[in-house]
PDBML (XML) file of the C-alpha atoms, coordinates in Angstrom:
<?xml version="1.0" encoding="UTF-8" ?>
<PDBx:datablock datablockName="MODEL"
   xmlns:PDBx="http://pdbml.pdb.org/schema/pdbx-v50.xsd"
   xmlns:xsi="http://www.w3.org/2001/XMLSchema-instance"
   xsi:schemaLocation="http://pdbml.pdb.org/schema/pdbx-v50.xsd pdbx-v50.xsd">
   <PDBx:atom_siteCategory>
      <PDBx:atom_site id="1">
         <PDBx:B_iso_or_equiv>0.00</PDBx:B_iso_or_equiv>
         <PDBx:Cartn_x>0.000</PDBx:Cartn_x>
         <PDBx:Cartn_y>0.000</PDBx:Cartn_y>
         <PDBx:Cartn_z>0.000</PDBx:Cartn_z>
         <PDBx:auth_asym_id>A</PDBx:auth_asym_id>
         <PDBx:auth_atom_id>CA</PDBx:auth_atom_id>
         <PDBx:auth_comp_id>UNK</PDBx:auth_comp_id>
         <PDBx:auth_seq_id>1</PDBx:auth_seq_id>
         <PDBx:group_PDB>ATOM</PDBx:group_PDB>
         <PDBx:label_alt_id xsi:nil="true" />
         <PDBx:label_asym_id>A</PDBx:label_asym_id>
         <PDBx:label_atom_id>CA</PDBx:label_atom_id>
         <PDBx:label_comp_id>UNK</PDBx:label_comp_id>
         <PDBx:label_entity_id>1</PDBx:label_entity_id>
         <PDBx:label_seq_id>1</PDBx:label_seq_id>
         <PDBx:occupancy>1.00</PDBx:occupancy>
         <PDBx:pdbx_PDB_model_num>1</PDBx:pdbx_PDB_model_num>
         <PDBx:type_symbol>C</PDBx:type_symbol>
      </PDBx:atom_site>
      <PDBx:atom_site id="2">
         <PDBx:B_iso_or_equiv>0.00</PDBx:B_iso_or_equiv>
         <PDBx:Cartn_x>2.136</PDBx:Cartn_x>
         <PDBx:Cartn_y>3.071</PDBx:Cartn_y>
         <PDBx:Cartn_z>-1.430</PDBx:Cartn_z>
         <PDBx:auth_asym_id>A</PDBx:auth_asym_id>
         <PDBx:auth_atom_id>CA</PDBx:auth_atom_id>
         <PDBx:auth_comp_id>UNK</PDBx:auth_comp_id>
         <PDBx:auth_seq_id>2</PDBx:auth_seq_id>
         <PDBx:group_PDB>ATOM</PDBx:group_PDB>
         <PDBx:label_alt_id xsi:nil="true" />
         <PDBx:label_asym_id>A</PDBx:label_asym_id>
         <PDBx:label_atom_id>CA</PDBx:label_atom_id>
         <PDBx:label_comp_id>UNK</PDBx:label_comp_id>
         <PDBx:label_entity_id>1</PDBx:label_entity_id>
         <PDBx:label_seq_id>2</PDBx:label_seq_id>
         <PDBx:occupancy>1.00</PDBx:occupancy>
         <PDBx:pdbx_PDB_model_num>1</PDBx:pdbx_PDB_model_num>
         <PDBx:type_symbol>C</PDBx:type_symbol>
      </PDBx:atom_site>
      <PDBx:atom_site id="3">
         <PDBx:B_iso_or_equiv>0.00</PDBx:B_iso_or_equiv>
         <PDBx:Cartn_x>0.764</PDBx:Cartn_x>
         <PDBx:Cartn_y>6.413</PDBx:Cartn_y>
         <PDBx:Cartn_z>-2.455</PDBx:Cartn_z>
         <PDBx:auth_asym_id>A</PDBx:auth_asym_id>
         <PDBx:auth_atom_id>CA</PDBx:auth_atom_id>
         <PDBx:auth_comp_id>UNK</PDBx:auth_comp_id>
         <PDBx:auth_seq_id>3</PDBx:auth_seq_id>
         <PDBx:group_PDB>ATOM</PDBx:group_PDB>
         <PDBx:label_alt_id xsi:nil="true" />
         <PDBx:label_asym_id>A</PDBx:label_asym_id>
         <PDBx:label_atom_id>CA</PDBx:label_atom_id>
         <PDBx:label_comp_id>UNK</PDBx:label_comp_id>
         <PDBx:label_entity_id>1</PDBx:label_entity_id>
         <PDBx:label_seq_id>3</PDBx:label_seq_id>
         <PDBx:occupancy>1.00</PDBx:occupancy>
         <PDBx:pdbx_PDB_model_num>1</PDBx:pdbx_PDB_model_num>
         <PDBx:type_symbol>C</PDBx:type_symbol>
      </PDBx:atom_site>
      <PDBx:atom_site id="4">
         <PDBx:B_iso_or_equiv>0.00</PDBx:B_iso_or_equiv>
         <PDBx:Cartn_x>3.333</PDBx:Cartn_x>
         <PDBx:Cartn_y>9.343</PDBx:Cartn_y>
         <PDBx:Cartn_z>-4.152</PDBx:Cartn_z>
         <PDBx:auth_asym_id>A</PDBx:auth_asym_id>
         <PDBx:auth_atom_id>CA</PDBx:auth_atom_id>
         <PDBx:auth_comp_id>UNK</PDBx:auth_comp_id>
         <PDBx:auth_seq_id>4</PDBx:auth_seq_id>
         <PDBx:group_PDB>ATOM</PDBx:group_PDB>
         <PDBx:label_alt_id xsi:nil="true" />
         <PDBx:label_asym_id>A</PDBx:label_asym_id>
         <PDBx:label_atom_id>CA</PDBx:label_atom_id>
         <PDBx:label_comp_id>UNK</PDBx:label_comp_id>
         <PDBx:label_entity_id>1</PDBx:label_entity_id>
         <PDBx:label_seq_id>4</PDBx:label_seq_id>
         <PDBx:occupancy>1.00</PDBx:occupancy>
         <PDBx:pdbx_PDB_model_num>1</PDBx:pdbx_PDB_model_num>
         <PDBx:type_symbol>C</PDBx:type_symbol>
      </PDBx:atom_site>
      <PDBx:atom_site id="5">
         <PDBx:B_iso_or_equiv>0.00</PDBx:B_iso_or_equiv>
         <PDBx:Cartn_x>2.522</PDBx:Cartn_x>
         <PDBx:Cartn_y>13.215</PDBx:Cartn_y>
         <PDBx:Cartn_z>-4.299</PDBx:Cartn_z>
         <PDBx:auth_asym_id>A</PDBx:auth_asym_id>
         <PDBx:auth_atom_id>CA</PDBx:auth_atom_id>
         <PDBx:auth_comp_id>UNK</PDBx:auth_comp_id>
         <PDBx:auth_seq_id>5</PDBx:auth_seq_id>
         <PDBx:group_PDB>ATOM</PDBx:group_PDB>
         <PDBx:label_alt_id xsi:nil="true" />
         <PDBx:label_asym_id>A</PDBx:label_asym_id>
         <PDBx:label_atom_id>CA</PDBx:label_atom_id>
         <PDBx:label_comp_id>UNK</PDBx:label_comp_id>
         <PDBx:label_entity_id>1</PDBx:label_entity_id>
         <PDBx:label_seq_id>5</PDBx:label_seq_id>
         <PDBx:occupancy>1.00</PDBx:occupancy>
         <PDBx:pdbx_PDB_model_num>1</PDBx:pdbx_PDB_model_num>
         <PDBx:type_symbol>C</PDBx:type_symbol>
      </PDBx:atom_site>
      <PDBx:atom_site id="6">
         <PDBx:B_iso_or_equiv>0.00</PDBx:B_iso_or_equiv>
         <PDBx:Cartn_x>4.249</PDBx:Cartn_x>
         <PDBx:Cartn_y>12.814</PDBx:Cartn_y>
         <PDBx:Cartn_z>-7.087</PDBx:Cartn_z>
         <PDBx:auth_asym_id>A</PDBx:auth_asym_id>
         <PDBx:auth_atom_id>CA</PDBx:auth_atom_id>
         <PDBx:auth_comp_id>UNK</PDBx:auth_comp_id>
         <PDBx:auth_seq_id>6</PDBx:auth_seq_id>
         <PDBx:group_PDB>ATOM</PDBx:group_PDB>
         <PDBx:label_alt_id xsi:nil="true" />
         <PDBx:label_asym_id>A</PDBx:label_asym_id>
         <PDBx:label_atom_id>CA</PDBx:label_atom_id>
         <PDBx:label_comp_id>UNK</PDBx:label_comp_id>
         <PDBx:label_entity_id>1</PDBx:label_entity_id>
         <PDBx:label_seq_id>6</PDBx:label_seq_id>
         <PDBx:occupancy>1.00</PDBx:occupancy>
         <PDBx:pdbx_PDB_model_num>1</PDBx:pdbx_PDB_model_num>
         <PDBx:type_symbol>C</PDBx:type_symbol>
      </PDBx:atom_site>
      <PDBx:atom_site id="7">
         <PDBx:B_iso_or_equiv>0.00</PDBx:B_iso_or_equiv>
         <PDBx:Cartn_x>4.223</PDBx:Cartn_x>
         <PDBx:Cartn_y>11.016</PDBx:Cartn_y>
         <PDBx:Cartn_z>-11.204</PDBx:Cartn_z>
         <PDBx:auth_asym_id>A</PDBx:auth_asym_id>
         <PDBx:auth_atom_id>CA</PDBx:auth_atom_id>
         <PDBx:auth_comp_id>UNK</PDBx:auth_comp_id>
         <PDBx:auth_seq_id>7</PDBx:auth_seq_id>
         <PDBx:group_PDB>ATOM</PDBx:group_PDB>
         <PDBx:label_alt_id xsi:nil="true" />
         <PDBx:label_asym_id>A</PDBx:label_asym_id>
         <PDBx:label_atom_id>CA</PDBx:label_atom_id>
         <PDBx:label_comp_id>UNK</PDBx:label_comp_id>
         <PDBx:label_entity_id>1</PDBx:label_entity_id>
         <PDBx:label_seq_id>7</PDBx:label_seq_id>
         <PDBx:occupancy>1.00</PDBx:occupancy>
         <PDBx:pdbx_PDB_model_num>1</PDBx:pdbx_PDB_model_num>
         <PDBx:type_symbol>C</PDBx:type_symbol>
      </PDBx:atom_site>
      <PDBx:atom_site id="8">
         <PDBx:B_iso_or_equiv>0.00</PDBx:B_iso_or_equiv>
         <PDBx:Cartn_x>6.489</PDBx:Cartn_x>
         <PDBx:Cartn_y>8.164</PDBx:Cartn_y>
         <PDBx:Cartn_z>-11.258</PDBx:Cartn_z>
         <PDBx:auth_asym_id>A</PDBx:auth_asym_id>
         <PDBx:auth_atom_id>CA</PDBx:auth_atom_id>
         <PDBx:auth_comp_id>UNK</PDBx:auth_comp_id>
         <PDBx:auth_seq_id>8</PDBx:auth_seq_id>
         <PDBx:group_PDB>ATOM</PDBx:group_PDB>
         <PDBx:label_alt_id xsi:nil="true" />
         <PDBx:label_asym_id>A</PDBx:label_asym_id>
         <PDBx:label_atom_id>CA</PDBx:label_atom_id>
         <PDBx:label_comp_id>UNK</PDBx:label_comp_id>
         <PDBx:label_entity_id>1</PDBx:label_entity_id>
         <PDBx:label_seq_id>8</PDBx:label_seq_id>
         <PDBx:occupancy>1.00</PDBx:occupancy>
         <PDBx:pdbx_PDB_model_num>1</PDBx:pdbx_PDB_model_num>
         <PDBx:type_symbol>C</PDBx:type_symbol>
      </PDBx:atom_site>
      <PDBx:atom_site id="9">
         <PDBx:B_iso_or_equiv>0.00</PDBx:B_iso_or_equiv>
         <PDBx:Cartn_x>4.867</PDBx:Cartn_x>
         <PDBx:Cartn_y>6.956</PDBx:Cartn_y>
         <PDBx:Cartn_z>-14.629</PDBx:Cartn_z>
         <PDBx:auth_asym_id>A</PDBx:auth_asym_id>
         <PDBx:auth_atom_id>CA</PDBx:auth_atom_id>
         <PDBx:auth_comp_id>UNK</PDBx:auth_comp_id>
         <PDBx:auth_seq_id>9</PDBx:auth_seq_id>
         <PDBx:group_PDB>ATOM</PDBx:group_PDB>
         <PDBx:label_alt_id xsi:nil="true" />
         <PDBx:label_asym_id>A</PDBx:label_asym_id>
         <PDBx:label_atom_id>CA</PDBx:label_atom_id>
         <PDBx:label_comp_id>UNK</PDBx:label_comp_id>
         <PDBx:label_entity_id>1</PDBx:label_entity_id>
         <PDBx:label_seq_id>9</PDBx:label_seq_id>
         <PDBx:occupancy>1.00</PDBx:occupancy>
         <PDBx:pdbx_PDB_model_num>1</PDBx:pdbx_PDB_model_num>
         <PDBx:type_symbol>C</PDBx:type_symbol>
      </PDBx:atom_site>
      <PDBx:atom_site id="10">
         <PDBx:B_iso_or_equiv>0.00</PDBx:B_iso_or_equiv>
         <PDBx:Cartn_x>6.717</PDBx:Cartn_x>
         <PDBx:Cartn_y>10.041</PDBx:Cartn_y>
         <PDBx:Cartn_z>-16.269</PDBx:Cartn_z>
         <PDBx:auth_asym_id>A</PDBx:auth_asym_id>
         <PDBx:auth_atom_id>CA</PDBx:auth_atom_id>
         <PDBx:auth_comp_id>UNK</PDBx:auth_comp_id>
         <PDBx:auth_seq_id>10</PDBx:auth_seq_id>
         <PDBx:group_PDB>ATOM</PDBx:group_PDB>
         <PDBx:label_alt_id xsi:nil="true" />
         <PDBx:label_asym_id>A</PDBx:label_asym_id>
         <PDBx:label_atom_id>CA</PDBx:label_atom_id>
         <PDBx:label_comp_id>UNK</PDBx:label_comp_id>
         <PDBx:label_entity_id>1</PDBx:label_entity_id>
         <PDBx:label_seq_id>10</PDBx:label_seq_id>
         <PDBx:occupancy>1.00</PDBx:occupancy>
         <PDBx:pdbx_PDB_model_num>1</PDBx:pdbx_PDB_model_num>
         <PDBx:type_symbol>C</PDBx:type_symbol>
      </PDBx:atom_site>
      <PDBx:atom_site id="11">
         <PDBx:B_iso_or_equiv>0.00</PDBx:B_iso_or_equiv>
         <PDBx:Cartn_x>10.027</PDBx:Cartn_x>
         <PDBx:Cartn_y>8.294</PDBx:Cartn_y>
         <PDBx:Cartn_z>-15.118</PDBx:Cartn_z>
         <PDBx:auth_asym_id>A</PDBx:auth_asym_id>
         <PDBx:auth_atom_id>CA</PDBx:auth_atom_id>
         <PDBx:auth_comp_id>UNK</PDBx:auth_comp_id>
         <PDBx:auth_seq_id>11</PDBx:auth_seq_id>
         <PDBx:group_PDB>ATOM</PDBx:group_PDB>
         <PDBx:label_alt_id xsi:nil="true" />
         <PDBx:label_asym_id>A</PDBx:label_asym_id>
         <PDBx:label_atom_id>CA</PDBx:label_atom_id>
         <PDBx:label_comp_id>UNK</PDBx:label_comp_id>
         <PDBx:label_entity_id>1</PDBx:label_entity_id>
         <PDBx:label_seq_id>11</PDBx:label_seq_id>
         <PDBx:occupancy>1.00</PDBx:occupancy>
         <PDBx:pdbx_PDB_model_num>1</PDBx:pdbx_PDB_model_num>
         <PDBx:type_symbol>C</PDBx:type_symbol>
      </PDBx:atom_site>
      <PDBx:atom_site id="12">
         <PDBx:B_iso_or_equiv>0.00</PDBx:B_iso_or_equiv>
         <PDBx:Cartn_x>9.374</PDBx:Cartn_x>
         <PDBx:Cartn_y>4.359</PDBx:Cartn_y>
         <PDBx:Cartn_z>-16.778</PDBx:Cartn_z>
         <PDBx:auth_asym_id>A</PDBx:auth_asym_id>
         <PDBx:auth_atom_id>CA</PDBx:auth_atom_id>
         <PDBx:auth_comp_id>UNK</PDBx:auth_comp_id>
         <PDBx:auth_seq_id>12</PDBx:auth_seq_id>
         <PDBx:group_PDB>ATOM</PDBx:group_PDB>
         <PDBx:label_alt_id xsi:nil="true" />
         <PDBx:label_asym_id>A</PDBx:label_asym_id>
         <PDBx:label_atom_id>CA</PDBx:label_atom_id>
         <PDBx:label_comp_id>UNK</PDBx:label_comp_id>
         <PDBx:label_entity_id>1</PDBx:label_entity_id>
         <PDBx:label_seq_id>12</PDBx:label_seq_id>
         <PDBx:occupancy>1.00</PDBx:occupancy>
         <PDBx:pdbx_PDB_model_num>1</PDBx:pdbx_PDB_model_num>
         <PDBx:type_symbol>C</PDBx:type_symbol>
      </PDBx:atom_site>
      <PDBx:atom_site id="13">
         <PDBx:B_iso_or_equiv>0.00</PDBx:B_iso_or_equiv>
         <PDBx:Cartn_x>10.962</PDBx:Cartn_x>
         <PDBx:Cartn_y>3.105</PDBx:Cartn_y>
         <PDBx:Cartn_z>-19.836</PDBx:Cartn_z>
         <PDBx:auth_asym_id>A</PDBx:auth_asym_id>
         <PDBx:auth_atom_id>CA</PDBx:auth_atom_id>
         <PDBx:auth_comp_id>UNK</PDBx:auth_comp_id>
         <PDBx:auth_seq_id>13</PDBx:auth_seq_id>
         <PDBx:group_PDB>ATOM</PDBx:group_PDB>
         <PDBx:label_alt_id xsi:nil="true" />
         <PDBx:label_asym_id>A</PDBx:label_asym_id>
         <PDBx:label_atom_id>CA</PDBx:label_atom_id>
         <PDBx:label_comp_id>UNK</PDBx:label_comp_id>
         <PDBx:label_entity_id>1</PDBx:label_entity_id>
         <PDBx:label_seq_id>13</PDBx:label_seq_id>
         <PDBx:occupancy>1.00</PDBx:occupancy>
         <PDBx:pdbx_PDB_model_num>1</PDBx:pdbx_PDB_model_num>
         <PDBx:type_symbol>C</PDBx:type_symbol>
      </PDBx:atom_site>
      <PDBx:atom_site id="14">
         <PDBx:B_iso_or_equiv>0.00</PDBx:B_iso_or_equiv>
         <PDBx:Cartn_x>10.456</PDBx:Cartn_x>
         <PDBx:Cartn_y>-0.140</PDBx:Cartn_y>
         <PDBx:Cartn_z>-21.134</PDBx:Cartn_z>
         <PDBx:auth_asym_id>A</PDBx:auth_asym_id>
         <PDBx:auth_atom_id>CA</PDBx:auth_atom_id>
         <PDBx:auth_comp_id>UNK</PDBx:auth_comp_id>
         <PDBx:auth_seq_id>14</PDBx:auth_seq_id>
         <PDBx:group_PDB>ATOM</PDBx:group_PDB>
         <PDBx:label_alt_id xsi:nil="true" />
         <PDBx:label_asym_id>A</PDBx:label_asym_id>
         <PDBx:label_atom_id>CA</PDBx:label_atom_id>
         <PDBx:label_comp_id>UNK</PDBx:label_comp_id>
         <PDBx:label_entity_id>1</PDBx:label_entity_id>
         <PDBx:label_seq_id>14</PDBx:label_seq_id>
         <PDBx:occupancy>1.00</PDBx:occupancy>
         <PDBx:pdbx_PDB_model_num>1</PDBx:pdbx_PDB_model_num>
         <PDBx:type_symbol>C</PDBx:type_symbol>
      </PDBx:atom_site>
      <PDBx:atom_site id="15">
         <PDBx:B_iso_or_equiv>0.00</PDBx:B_iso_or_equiv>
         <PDBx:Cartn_x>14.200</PDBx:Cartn_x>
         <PDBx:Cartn_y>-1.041</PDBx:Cartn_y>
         <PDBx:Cartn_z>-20.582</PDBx:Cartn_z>
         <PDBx:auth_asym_id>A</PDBx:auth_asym_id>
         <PDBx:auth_atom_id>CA</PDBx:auth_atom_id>
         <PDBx:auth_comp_id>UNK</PDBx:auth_comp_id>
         <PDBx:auth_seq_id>15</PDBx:auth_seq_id>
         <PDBx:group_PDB>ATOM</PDBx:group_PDB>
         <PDBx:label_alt_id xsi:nil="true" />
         <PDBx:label_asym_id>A</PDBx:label_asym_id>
         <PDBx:label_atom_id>CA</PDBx:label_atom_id>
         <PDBx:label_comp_id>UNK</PDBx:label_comp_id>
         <PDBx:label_entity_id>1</PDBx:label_entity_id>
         <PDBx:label_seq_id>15</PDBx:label_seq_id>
         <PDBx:occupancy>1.00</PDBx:occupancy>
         <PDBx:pdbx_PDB_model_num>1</PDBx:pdbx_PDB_model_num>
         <PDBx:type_symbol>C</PDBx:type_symbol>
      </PDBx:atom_site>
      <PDBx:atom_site id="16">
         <PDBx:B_iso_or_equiv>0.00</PDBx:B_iso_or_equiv>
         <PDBx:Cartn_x>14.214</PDBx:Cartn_x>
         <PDBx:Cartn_y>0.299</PDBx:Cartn_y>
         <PDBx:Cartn_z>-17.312</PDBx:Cartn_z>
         <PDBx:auth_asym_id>A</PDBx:auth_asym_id>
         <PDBx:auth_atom_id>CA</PDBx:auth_atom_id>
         <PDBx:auth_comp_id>UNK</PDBx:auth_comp_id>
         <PDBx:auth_seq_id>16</PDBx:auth_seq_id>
         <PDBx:group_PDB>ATOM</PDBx:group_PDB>
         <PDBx:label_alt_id xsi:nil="true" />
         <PDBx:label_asym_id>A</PDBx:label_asym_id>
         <PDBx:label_atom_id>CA</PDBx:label_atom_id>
         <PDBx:label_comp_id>UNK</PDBx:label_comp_id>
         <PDBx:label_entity_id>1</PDBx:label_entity_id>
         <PDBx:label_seq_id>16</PDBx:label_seq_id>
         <PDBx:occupancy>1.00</PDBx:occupancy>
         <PDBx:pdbx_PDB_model_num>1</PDBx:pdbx_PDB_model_num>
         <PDBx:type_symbol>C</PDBx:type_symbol>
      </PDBx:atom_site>
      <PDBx:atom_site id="17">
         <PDBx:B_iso_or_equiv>0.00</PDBx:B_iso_or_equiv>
         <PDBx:Cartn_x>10.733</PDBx:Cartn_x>
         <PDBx:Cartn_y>0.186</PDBx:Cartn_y>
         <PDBx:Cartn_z>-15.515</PDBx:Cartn_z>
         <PDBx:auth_asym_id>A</PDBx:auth_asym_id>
         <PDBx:auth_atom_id>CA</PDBx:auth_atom_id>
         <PDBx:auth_comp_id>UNK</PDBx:auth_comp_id>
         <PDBx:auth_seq_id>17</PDBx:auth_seq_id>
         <PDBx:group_PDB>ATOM</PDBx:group_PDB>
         <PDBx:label_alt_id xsi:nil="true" />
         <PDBx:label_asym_id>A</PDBx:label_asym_id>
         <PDBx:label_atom_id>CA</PDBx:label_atom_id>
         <PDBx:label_comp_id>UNK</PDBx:label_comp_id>
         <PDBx:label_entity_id>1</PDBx:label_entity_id>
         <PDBx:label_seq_id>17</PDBx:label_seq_id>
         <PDBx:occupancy>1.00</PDBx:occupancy>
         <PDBx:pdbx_PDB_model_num>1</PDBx:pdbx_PDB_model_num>
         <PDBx:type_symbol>C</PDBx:type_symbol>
      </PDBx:atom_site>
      <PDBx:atom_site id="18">
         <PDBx:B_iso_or_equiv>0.00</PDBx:B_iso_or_equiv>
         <PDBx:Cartn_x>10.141</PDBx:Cartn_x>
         <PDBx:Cartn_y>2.258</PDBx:Cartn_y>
         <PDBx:Cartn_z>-12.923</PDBx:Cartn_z>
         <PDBx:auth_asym_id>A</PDBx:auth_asym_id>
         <PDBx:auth_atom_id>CA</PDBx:auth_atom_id>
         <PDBx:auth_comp_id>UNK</PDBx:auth_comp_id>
         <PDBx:auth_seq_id>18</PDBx:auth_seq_id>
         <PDBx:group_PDB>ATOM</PDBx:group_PDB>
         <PDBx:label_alt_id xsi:nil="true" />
         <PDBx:label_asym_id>A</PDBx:label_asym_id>
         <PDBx:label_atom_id>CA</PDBx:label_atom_id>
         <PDBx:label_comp_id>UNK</PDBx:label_comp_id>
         <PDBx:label_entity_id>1</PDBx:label_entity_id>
         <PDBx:label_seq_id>18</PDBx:label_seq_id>
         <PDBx:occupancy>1.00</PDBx:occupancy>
         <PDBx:pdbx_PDB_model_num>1</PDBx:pdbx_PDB_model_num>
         <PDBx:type_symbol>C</PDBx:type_symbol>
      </PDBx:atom_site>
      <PDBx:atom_site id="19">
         <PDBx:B_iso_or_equiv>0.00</PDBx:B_iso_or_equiv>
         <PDBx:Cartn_x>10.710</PDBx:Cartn_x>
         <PDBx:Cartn_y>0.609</PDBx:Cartn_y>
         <PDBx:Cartn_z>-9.736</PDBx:Cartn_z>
         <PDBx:auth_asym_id>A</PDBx:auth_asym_id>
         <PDBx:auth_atom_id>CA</PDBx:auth_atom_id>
         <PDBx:auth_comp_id>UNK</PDBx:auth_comp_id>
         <PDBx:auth_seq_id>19</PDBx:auth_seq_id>
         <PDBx:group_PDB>ATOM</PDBx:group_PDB>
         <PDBx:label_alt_id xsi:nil="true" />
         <PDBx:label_asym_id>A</PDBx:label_asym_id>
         <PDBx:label_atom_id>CA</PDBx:label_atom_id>
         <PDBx:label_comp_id>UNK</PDBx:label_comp_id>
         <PDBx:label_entity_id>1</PDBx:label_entity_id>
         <PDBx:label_seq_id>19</PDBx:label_seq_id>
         <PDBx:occupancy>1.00</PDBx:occupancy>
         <PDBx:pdbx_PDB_model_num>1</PDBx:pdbx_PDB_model_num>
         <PDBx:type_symbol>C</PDBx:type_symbol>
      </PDBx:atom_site>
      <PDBx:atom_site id="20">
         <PDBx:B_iso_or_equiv>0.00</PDBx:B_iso_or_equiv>
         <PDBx:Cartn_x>7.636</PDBx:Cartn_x>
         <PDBx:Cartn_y>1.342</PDBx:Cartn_y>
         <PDBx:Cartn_z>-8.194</PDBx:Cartn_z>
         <PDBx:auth_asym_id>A</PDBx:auth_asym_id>
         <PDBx:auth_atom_id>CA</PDBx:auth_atom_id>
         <PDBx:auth_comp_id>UNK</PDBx:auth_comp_id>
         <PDBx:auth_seq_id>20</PDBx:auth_seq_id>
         <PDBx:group_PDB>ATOM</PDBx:group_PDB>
         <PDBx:label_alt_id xsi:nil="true" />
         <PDBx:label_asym_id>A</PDBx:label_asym_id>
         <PDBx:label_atom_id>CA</PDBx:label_atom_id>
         <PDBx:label_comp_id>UNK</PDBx:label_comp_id>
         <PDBx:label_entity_id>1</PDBx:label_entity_id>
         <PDBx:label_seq_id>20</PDBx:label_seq_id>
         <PDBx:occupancy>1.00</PDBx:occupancy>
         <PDBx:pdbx_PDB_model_num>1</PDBx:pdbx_PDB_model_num>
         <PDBx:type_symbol>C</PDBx:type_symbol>
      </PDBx:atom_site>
      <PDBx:atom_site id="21">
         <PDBx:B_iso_or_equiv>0.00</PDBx:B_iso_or_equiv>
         <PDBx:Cartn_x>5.771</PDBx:Cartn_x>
         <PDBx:Cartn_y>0.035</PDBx:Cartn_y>
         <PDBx:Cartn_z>-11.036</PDBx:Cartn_z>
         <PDBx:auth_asym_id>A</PDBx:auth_asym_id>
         <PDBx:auth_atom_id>CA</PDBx:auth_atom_id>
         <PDBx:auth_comp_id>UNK</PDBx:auth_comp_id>
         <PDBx:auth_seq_id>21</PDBx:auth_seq_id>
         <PDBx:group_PDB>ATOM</PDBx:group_PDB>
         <PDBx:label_alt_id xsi:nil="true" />
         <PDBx:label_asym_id>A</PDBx:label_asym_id>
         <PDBx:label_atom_id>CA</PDBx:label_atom_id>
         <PDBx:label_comp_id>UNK</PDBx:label_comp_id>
         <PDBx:label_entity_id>1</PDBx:label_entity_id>
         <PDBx:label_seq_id>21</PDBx:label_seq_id>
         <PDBx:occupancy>1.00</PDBx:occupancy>
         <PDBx:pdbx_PDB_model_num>1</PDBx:pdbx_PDB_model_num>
         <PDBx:type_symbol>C</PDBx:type_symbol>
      </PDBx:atom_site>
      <PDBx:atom_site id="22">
         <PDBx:B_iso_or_equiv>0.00</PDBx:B_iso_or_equiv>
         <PDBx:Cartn_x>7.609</PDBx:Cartn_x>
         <PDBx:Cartn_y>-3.129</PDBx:Cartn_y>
         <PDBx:Cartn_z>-11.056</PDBx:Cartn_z>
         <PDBx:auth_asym_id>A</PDBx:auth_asym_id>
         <PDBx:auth_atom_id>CA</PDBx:auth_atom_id>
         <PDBx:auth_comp_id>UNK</PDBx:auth_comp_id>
         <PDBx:auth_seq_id>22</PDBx:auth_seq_id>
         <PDBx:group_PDB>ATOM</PDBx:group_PDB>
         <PDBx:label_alt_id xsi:nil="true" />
         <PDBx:label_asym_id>A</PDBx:label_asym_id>
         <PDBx:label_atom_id>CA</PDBx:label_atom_id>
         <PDBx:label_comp_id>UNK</PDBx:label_comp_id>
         <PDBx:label_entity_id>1</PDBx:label_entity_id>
         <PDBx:label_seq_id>22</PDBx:label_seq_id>
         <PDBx:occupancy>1.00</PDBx:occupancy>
         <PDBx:pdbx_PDB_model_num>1</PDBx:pdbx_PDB_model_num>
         <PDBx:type_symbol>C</PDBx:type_symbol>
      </PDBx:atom_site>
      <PDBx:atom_site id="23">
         <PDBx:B_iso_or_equiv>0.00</PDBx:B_iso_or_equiv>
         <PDBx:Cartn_x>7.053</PDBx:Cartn_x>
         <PDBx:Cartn_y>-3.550</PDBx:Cartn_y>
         <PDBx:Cartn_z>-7.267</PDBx:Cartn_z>
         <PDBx:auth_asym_id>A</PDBx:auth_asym_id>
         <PDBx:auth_atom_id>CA</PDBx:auth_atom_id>
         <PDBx:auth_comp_id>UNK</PDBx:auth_comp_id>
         <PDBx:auth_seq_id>23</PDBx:auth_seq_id>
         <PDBx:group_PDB>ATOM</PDBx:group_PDB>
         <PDBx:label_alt_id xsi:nil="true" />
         <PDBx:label_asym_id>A</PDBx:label_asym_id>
         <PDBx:label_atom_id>CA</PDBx:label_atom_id>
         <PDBx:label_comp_id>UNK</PDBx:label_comp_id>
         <PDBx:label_entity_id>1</PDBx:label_entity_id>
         <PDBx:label_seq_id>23</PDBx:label_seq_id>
         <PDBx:occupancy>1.00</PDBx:occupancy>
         <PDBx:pdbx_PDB_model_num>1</PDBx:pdbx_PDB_model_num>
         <PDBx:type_symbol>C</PDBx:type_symbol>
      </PDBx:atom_site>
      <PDBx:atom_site id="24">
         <PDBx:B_iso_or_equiv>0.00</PDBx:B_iso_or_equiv>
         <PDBx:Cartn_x>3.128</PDBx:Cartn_x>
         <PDBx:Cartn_y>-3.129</PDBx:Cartn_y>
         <PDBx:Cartn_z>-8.065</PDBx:Cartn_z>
         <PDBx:auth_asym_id>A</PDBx:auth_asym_id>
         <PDBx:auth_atom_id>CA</PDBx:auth_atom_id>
         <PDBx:auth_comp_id>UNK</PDBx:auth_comp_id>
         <PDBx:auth_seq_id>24</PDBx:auth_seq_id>
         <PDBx:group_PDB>ATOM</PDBx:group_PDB>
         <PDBx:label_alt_id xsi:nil="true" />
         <PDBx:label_asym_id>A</PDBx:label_asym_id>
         <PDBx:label_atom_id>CA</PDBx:label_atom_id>
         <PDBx:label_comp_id>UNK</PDBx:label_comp_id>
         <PDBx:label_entity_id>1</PDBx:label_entity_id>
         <PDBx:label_seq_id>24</PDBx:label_seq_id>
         <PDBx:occupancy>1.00</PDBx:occupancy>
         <PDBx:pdbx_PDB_model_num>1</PDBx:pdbx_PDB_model_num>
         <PDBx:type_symbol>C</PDBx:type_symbol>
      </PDBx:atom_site>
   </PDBx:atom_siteCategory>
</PDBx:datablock>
């Protein structure tokens, strides 16, 4: 359960996924 103020998604690439996104 992880909330962010701020946009992680603007920091993913499909070579390097964001690690957030990845831990989701």
């Amino acid at each position: 359960f992880v909330g962010v103020q701020y946009h992680p998604e603007l920091k993913s690439r499909p070579f390097a996924p964001h690690p957030l996104f990845a831990g989701f």
